[in-house]
N, C-alpha and C. Protein backbone atom coordinates (compact mmCIF):
# COMPACT_ATOMS: atom_id res chain seq x y z
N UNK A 1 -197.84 90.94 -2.85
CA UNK A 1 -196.99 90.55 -1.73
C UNK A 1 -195.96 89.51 -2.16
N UNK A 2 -196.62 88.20 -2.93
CA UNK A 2 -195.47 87.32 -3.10
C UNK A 2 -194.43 87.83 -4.32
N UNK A 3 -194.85 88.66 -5.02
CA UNK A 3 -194.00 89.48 -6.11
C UNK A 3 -192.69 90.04 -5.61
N UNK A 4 -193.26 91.21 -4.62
CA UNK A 4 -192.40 91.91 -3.56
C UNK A 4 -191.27 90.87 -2.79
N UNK A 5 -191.94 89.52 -2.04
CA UNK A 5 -191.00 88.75 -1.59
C UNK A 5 -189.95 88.08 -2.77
N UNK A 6 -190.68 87.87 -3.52
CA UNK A 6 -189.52 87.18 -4.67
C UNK A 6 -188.74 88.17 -5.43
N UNK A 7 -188.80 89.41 -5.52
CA UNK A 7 -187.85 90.63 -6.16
C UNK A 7 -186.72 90.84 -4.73
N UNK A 8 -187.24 90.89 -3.79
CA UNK A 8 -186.02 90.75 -2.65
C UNK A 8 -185.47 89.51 -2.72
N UNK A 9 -185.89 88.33 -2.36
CA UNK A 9 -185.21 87.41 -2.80
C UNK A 9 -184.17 87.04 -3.72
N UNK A 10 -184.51 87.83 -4.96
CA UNK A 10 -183.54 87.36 -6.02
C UNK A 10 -182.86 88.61 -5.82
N UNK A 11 -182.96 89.83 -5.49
CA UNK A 11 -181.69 90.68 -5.31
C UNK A 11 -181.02 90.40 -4.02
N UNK A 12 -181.36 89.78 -2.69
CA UNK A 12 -180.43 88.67 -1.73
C UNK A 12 -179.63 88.23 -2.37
N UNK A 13 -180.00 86.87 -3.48
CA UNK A 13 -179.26 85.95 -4.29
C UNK A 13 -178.19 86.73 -4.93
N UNK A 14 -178.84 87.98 -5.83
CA UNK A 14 -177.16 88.29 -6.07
C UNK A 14 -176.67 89.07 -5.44
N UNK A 15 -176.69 89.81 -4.62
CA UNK A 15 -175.56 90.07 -3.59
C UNK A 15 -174.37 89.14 -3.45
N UNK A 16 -175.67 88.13 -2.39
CA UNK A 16 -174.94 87.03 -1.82
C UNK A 16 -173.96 86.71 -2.54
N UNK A 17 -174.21 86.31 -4.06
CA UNK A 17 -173.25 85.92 -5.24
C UNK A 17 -171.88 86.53 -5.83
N UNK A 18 -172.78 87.68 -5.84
CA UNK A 18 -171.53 88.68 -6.07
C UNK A 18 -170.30 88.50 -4.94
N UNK A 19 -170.85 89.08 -3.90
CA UNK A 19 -169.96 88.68 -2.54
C UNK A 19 -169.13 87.62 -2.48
N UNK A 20 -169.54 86.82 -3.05
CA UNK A 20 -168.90 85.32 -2.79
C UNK A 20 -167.98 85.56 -3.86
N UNK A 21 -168.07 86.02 -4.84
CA UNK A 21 -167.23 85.81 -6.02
C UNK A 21 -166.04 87.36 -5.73
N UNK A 22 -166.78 87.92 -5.20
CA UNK A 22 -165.27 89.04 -5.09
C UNK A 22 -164.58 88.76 -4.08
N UNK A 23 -165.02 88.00 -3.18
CA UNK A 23 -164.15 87.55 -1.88
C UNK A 23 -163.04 86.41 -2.27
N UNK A 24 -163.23 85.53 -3.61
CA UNK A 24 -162.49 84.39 -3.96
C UNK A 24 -161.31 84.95 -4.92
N UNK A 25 -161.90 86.07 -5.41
CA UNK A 25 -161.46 86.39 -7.16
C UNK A 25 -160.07 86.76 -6.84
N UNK A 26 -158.82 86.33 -6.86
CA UNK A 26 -157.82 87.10 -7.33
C UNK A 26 -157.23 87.75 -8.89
N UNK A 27 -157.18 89.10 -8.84
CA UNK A 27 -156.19 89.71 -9.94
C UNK A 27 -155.25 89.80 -10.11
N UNK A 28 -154.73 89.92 -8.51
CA UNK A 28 -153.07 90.27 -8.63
C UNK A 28 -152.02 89.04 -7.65
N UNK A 29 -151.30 89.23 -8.08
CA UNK A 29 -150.54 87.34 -8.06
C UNK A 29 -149.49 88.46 -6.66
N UNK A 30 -150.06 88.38 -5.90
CA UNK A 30 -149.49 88.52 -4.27
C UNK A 30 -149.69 87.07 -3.37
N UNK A 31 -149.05 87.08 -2.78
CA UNK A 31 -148.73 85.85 -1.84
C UNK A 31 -150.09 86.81 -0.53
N UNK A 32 -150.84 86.03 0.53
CA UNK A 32 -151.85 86.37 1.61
C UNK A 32 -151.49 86.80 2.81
N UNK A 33 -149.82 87.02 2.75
CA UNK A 33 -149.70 88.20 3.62
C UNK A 33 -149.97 89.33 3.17
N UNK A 34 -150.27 90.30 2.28
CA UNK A 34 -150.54 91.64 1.78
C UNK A 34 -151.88 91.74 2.33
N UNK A 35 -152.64 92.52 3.06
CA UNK A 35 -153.90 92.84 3.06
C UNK A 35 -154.61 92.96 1.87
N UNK A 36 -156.23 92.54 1.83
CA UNK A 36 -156.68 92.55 0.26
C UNK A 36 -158.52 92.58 0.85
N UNK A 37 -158.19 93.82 -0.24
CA UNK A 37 -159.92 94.24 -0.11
C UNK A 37 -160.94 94.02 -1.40
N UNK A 38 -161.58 94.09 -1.18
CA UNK A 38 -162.46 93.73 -2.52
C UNK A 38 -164.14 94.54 -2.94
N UNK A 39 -163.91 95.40 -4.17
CA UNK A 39 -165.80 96.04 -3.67
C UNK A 39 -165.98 96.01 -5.42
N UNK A 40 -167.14 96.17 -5.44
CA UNK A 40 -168.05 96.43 -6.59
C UNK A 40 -167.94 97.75 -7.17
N UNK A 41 -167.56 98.43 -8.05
CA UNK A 41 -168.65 100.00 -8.63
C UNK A 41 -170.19 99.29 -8.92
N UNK A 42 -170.65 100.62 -8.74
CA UNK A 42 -169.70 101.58 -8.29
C UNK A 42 -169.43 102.08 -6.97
N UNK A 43 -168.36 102.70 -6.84
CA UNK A 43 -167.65 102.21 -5.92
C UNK A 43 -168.60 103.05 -4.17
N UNK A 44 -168.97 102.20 -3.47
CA UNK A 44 -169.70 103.17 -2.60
C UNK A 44 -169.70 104.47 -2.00
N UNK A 45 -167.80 105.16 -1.97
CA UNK A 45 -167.71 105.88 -1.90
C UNK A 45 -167.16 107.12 -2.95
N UNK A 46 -166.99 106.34 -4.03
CA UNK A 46 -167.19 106.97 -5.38
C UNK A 46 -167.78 107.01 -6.32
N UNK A 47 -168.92 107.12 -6.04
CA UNK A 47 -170.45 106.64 -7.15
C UNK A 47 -170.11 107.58 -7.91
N UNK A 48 -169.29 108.35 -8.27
CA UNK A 48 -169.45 109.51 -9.49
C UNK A 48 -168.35 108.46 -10.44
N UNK A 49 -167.54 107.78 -10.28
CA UNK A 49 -166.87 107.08 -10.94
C UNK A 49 -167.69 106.10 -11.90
N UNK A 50 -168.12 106.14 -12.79
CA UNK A 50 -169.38 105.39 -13.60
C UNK A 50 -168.95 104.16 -14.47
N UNK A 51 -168.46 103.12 -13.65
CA UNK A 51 -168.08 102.12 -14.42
C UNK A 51 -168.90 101.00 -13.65
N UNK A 52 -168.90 99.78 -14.44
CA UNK A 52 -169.51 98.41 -13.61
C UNK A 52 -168.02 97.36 -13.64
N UNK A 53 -168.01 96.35 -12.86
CA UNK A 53 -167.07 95.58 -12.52
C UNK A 53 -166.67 95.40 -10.99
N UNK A 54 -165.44 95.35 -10.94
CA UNK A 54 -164.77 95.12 -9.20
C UNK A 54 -163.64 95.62 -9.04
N UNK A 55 -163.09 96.06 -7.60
CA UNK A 55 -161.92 96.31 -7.87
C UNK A 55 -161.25 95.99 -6.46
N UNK A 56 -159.66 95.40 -6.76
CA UNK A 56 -158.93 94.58 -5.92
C UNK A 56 -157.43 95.55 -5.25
N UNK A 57 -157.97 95.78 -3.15
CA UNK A 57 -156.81 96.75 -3.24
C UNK A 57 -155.78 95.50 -2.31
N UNK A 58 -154.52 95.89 -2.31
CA UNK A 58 -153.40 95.17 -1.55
C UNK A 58 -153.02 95.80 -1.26
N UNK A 59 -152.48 95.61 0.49
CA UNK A 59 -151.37 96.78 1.21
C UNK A 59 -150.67 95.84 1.49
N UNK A 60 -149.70 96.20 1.94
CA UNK A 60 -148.49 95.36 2.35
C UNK A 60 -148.13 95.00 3.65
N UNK A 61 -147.51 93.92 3.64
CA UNK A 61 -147.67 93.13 5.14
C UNK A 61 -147.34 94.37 6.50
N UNK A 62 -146.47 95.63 5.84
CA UNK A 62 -146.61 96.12 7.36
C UNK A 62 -145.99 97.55 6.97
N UNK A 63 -146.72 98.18 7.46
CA UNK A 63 -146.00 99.93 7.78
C UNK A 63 -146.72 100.75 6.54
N UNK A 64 -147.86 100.14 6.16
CA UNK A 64 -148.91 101.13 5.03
C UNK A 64 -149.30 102.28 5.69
N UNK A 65 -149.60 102.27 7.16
CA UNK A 65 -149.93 103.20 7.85
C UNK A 65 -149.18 103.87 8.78
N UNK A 66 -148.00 103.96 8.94
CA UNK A 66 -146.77 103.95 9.75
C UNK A 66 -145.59 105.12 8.71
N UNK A 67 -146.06 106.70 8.70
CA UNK A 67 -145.19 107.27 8.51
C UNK A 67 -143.65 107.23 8.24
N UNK A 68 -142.69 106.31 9.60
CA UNK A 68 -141.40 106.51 9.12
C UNK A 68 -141.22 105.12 8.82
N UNK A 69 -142.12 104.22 8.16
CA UNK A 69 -141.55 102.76 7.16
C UNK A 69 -141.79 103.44 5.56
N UNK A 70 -140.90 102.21 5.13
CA UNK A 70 -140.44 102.64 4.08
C UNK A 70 -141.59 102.12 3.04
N UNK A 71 -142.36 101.53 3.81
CA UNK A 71 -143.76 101.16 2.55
C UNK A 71 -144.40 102.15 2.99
N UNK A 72 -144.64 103.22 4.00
CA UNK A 72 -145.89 104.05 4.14
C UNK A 72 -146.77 104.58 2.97
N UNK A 73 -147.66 104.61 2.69
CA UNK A 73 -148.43 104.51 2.26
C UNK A 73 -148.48 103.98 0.28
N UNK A 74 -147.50 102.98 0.24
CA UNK A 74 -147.38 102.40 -0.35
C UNK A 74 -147.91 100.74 -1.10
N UNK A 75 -148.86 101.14 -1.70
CA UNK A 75 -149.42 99.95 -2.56
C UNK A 75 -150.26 99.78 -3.77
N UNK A 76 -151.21 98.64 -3.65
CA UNK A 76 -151.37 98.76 -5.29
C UNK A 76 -153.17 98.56 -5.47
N UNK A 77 -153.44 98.69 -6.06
CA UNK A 77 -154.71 97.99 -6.81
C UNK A 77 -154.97 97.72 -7.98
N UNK A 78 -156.30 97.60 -8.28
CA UNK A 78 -156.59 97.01 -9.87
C UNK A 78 -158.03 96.78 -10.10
N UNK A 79 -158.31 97.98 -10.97
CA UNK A 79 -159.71 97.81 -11.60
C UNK A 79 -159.81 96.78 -12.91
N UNK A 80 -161.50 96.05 -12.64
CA UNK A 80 -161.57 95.30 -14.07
C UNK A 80 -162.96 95.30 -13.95
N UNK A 81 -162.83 96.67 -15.19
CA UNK A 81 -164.20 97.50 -15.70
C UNK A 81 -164.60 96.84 -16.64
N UNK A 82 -166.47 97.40 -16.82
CA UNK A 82 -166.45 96.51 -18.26
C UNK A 82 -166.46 97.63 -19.04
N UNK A 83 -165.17 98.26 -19.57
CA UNK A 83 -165.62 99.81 -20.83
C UNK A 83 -164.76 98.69 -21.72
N UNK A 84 -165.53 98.98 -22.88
CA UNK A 84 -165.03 98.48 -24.36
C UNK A 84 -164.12 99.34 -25.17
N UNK A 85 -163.39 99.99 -24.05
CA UNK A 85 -162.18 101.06 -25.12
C UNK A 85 -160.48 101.01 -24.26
N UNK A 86 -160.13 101.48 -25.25
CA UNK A 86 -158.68 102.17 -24.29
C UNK A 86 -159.11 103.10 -23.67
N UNK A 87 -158.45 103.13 -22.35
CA UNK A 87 -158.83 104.38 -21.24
C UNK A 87 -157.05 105.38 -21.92
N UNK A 88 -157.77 106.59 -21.35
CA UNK A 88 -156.60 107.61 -21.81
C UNK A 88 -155.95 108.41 -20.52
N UNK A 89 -155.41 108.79 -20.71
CA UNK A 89 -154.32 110.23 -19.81
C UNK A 89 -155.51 110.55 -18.57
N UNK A 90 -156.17 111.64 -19.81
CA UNK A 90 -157.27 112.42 -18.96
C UNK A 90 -158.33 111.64 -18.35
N UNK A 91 -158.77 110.15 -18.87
CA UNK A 91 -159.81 109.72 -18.32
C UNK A 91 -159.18 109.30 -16.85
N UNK A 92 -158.40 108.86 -16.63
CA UNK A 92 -157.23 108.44 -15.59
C UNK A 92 -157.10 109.16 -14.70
N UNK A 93 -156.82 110.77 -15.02
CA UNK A 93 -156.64 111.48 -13.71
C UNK A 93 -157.73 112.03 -13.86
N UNK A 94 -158.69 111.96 -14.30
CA UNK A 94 -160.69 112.42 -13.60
C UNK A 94 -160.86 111.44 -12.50
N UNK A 95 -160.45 110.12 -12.93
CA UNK A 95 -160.86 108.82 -12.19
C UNK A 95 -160.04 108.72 -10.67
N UNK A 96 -158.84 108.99 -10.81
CA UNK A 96 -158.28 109.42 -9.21
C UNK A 96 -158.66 110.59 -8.58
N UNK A 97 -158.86 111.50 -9.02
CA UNK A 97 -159.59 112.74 -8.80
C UNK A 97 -160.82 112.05 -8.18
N UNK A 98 -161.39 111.78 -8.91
CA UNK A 98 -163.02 110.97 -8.12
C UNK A 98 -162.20 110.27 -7.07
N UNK A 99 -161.50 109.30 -6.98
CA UNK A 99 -161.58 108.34 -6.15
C UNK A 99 -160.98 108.91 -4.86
N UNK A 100 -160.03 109.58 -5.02
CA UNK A 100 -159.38 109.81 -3.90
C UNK A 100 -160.18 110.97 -3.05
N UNK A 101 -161.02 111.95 -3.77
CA UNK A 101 -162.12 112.92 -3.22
C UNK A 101 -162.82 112.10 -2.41
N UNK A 102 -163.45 110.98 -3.00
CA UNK A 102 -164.38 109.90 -2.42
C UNK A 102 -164.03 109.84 -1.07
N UNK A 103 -162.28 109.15 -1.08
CA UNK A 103 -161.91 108.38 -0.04
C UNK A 103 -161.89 109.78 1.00
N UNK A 104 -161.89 110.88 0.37
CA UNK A 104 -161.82 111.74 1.66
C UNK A 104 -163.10 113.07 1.99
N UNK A 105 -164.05 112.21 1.63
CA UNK A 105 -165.65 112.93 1.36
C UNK A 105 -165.49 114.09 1.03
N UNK A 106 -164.92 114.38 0.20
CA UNK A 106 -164.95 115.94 -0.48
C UNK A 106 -166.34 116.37 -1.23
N UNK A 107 -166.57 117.08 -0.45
CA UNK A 107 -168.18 117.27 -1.63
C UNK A 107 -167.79 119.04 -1.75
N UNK A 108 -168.76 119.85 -2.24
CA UNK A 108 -169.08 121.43 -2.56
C UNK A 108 -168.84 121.94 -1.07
N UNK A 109 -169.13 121.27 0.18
CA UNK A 109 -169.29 122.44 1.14
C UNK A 109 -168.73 121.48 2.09
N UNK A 110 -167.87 120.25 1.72
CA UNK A 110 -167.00 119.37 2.82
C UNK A 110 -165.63 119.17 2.67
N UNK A 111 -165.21 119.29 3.06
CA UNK A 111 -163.49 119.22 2.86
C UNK A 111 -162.99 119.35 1.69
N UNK A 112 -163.15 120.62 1.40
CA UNK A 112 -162.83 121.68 0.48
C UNK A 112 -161.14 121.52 0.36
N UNK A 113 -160.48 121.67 1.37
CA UNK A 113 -159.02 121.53 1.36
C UNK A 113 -158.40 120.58 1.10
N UNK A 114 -159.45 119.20 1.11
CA UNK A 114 -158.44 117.99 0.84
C UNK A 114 -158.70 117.84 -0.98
N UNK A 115 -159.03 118.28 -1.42
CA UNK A 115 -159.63 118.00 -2.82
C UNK A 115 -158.25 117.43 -3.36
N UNK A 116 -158.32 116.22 -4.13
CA UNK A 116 -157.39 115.83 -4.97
C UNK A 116 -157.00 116.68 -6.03
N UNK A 117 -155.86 116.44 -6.63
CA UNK A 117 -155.29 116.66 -7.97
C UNK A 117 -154.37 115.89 -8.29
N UNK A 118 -154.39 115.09 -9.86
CA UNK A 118 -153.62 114.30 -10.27
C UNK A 118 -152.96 114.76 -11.70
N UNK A 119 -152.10 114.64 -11.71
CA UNK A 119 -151.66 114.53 -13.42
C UNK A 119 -150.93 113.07 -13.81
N UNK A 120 -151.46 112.52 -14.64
CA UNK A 120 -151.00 111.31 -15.70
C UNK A 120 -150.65 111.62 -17.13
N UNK A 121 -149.58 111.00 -17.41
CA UNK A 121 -149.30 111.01 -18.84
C UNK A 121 -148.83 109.84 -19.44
N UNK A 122 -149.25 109.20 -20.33
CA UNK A 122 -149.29 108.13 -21.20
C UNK A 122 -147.31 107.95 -21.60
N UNK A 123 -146.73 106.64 -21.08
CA UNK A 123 -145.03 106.73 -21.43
C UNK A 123 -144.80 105.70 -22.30
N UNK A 124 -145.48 104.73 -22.67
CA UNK A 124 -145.33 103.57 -23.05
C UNK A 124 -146.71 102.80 -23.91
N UNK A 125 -146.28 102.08 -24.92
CA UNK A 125 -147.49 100.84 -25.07
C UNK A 125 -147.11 100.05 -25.73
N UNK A 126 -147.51 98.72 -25.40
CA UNK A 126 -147.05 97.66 -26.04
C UNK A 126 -148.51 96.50 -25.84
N UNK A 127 -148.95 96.27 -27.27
CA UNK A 127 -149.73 95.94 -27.64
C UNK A 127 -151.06 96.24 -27.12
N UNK A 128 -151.73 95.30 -26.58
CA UNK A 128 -153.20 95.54 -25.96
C UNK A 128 -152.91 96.38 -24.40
N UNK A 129 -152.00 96.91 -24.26
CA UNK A 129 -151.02 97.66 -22.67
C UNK A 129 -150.94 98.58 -23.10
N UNK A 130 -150.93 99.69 -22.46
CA UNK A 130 -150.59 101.18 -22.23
C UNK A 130 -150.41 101.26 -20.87
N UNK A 131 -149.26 102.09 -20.68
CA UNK A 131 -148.51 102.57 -19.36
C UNK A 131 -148.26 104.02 -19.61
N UNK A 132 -148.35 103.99 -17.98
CA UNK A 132 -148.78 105.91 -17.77
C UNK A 132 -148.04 105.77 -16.13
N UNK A 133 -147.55 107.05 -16.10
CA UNK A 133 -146.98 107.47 -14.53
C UNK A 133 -147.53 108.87 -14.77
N UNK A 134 -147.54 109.47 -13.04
CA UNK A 134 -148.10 110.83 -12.79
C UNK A 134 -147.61 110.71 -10.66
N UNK A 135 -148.47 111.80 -10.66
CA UNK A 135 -149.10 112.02 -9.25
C UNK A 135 -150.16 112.41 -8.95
N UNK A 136 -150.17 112.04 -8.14
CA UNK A 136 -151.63 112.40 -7.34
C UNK A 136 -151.41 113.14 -5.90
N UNK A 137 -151.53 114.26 -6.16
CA UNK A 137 -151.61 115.53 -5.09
C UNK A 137 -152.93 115.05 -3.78
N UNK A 138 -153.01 114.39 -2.57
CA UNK A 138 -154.44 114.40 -1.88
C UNK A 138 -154.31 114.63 -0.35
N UNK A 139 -154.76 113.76 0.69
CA UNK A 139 -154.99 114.28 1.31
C UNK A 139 -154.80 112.63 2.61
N UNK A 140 -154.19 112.71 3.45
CA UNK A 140 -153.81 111.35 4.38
C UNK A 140 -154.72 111.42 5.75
N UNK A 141 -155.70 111.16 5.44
CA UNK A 141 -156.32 111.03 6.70
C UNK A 141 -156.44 109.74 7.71
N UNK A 142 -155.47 108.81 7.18
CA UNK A 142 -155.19 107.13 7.59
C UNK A 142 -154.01 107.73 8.90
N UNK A 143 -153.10 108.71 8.51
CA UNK A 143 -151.93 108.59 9.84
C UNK A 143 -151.99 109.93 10.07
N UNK A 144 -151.50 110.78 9.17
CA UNK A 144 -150.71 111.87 9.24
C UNK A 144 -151.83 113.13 9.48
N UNK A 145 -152.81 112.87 8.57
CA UNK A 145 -154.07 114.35 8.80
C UNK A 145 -153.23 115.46 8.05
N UNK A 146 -152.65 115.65 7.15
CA UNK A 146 -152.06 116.49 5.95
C UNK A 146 -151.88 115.39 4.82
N UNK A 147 -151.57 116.89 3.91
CA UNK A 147 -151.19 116.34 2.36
C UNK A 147 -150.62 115.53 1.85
N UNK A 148 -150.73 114.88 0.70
CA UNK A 148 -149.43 113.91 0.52
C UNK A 148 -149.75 113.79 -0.72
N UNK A 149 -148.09 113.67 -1.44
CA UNK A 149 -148.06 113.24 -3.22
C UNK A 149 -147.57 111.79 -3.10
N UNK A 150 -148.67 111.38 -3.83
CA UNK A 150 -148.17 109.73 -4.27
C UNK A 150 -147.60 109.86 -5.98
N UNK A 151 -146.64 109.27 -5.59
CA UNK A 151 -146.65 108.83 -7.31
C UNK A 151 -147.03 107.62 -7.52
N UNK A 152 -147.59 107.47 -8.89
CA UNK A 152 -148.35 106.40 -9.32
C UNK A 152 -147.57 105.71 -10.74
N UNK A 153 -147.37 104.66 -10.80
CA UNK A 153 -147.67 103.82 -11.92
C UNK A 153 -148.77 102.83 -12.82
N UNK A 154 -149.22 103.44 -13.95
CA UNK A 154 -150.18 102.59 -14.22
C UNK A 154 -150.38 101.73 -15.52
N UNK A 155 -150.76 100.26 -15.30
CA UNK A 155 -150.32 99.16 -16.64
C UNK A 155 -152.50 99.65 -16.70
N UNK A 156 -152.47 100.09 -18.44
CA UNK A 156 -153.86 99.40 -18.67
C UNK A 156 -154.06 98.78 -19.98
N UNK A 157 -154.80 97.47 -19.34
CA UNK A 157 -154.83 96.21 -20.00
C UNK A 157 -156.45 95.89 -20.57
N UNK A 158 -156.12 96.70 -21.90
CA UNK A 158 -157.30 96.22 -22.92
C UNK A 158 -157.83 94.95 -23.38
N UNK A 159 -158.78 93.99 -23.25
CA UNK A 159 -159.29 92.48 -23.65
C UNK A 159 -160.33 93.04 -24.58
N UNK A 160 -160.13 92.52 -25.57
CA UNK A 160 -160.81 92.71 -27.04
C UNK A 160 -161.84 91.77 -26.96
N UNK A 161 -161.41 90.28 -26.49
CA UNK A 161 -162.47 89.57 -26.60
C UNK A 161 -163.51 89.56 -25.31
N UNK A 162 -162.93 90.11 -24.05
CA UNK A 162 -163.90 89.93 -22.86
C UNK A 162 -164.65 91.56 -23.02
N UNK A 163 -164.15 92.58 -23.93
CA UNK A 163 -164.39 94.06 -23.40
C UNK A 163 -164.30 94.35 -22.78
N UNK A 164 -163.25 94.10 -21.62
CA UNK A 164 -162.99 94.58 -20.53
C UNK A 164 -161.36 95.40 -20.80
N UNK A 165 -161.38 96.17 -19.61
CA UNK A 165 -160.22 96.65 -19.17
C UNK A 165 -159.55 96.45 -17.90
N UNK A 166 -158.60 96.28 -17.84
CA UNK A 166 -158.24 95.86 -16.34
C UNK A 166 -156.97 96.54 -16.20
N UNK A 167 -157.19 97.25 -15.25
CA UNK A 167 -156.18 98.85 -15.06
C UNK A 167 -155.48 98.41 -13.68
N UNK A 168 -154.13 98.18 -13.15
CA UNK A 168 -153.08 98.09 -11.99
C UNK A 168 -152.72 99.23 -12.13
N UNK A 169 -152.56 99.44 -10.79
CA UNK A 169 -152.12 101.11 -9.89
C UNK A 169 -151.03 100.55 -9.28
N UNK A 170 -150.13 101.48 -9.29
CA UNK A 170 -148.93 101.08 -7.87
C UNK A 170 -149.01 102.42 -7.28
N UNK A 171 -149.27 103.00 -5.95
CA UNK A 171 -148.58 104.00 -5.23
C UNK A 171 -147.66 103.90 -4.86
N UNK A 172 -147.40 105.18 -4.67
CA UNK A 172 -146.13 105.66 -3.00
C UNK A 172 -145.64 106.87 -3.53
N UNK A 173 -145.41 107.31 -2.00
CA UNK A 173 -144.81 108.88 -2.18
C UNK A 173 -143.54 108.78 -2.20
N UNK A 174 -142.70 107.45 -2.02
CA UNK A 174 -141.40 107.31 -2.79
C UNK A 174 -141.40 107.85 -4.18
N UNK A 175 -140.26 108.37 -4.37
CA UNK A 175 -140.20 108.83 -5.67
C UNK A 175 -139.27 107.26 -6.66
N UNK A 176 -139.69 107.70 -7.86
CA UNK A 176 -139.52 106.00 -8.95
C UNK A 176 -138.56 105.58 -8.82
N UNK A 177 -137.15 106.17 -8.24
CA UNK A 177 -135.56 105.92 -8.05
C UNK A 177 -135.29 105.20 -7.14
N UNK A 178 -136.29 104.97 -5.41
CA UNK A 178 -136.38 104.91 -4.19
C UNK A 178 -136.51 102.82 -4.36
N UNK A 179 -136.14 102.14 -3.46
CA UNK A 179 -135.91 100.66 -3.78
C UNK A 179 -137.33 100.34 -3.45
N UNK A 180 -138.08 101.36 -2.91
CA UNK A 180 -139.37 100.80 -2.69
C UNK A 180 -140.54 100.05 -4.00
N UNK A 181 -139.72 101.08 -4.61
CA UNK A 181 -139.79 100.51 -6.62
C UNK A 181 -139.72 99.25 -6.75
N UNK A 182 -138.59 98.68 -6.17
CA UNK A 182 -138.19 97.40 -6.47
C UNK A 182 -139.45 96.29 -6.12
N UNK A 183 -140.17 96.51 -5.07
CA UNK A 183 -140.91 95.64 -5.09
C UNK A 183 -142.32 96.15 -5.86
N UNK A 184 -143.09 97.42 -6.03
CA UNK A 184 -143.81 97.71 -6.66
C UNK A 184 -143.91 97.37 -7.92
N UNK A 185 -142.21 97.10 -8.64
CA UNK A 185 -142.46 97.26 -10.09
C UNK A 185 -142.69 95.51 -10.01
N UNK A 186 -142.44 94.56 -9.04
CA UNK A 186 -142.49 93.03 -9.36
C UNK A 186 -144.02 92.91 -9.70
N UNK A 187 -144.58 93.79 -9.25
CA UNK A 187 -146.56 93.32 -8.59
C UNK A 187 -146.63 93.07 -10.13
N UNK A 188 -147.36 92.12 -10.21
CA UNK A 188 -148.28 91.87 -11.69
C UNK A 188 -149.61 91.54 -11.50
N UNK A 189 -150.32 91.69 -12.56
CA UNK A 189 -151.57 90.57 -12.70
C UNK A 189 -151.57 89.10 -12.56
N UNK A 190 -152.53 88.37 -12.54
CA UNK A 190 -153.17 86.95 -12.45
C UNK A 190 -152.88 86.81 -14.15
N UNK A 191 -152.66 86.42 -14.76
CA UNK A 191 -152.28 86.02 -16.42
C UNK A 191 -153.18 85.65 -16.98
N UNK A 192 -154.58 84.94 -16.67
CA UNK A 192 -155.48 84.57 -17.09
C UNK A 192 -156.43 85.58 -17.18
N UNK A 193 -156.74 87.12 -17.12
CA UNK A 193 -157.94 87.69 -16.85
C UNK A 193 -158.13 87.97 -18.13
N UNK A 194 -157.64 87.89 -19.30
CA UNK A 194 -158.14 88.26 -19.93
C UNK A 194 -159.06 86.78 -20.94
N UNK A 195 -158.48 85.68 -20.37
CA UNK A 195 -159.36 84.05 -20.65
C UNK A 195 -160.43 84.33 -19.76
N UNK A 196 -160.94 84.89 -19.49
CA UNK A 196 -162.12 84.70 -19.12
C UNK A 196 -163.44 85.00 -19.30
C-alpha cells in the first residue's frame, strides 16, 4: 500500500513539474499577445509521432480562425526533441502527416477524407540549420469544415552539445510572395536553446 502511495506520488510530482516548466518555457521570442500553447510528446493526439521533449504553438493576436483575415490560419510552432541527428525531408513530412491526421482523428475507419498529405524539400543549410519549405495538403475543421493547403516553412536547429533538435514551423495558406510572409519570416527562436 505505502509503495503504491509513493509511486503515485512521485508521478504527481512530475507532472506537476513538468507542467510548471512548459507553462514558463519560452522558444520563440513573440511578444504575449500571440496565443501560446504548450504540451509534451508525445503528443496526446499524436502518439504515433515518437519523440520525447515539448512543443510550443503561437497564433496570432487575431483572425487565426476567421476565413477572410489575412492571418487565417496562419502561424507558427516549434518542436525541441531529444533525437541526436539531423532530421531530413522525408522524416518531416511523415511527422506532419502524423500530426495533422492527429489533429483531425484520422484513424483506418475515421475520417478517411481528411487524411493529410505533405511534401517538404530541403532549400538551404547553414551550419548546425537546415531549411526546408513544402505543403501540407489537410483538412480545417477550426472554421471552414473543408480542405486546405498550408504552406510551410521550416528552420531545423541541430545542438551537438544538448542532442537536441529544435525544429520552427511557420504556416499559412498564403502563398511565400503574400506580405503575410513579412511577419512569418521575422518569427525566430529564443537564442539561448541551444545553452542549455
Amino acid at each position: 500500500m505505502k509503495k503504491s502511495i509513493l509511486i503515485l506520488f512521485t508521478l504527481f510530482i512530475s507532472v506537476s513539474a513538468f507542467s510548471q516548466e512548459t507553462e514558463t518555457e519560452n522558444l520563440i521570442k513573440l511578444d504575449s499577445t500571440w496565443g501560446k500553447e504548450m504540451f509534451p510528446f508525445p503528443i496526446r493526439f499524436a502518439k504515433n509521432i515518437n519523440y520525447t521533449g515539448v512543443a510550443e504553438v503561437r497564433f496570432p493576436p487575431k483572425g487565426w480562425r476567421t476565413p477572410e483575415h489575412t492571418l487565417f490560419w496562419s502561424y507558427t510552432y516549434v518542436w525541441s526533441i531529444n533525437f541526436d541527428e539531423k532530421i531530413t525531408a522525408k522524416q518531416l513530412k511523415q511527422d506532419l502527416e502524423k500530426y495533422f491526421d492527429g489533429l483531425n482523428d484520422v484513424r483506418d475507419n475515421h475520417n478517411i477524407e481528411q487524411k493529410a498529405t505533405a511534401t517538404i524539400q530541403r532549400i538551404n543549410k547553414k551550419k548546425s540549420t537546415t531549411f526546408f519549405e513544402g505543403k501540407v495538403d489537410t483538412y480545417d475543421h477550426f472554421a471552414t469544415n473543408k480542405r486546405i493547403v498550408l504552406n510551410v516553412k521550416i528552420e531545423s536547429n541541430y545542438c551537438k552539445k544538448t542532442q537536441k533538435t529544435v525544429i520552427l514551423f511557420k504556416f499559412s495558406p498564403k502563398e511565400f510572395k503574400h506580405k503575410v510572409w513579412e511577419t512569418l519570416n521575422d518569427i525566430e527562436l529564443v537564442n539561448k536553446f541551444c545553452k542549455k
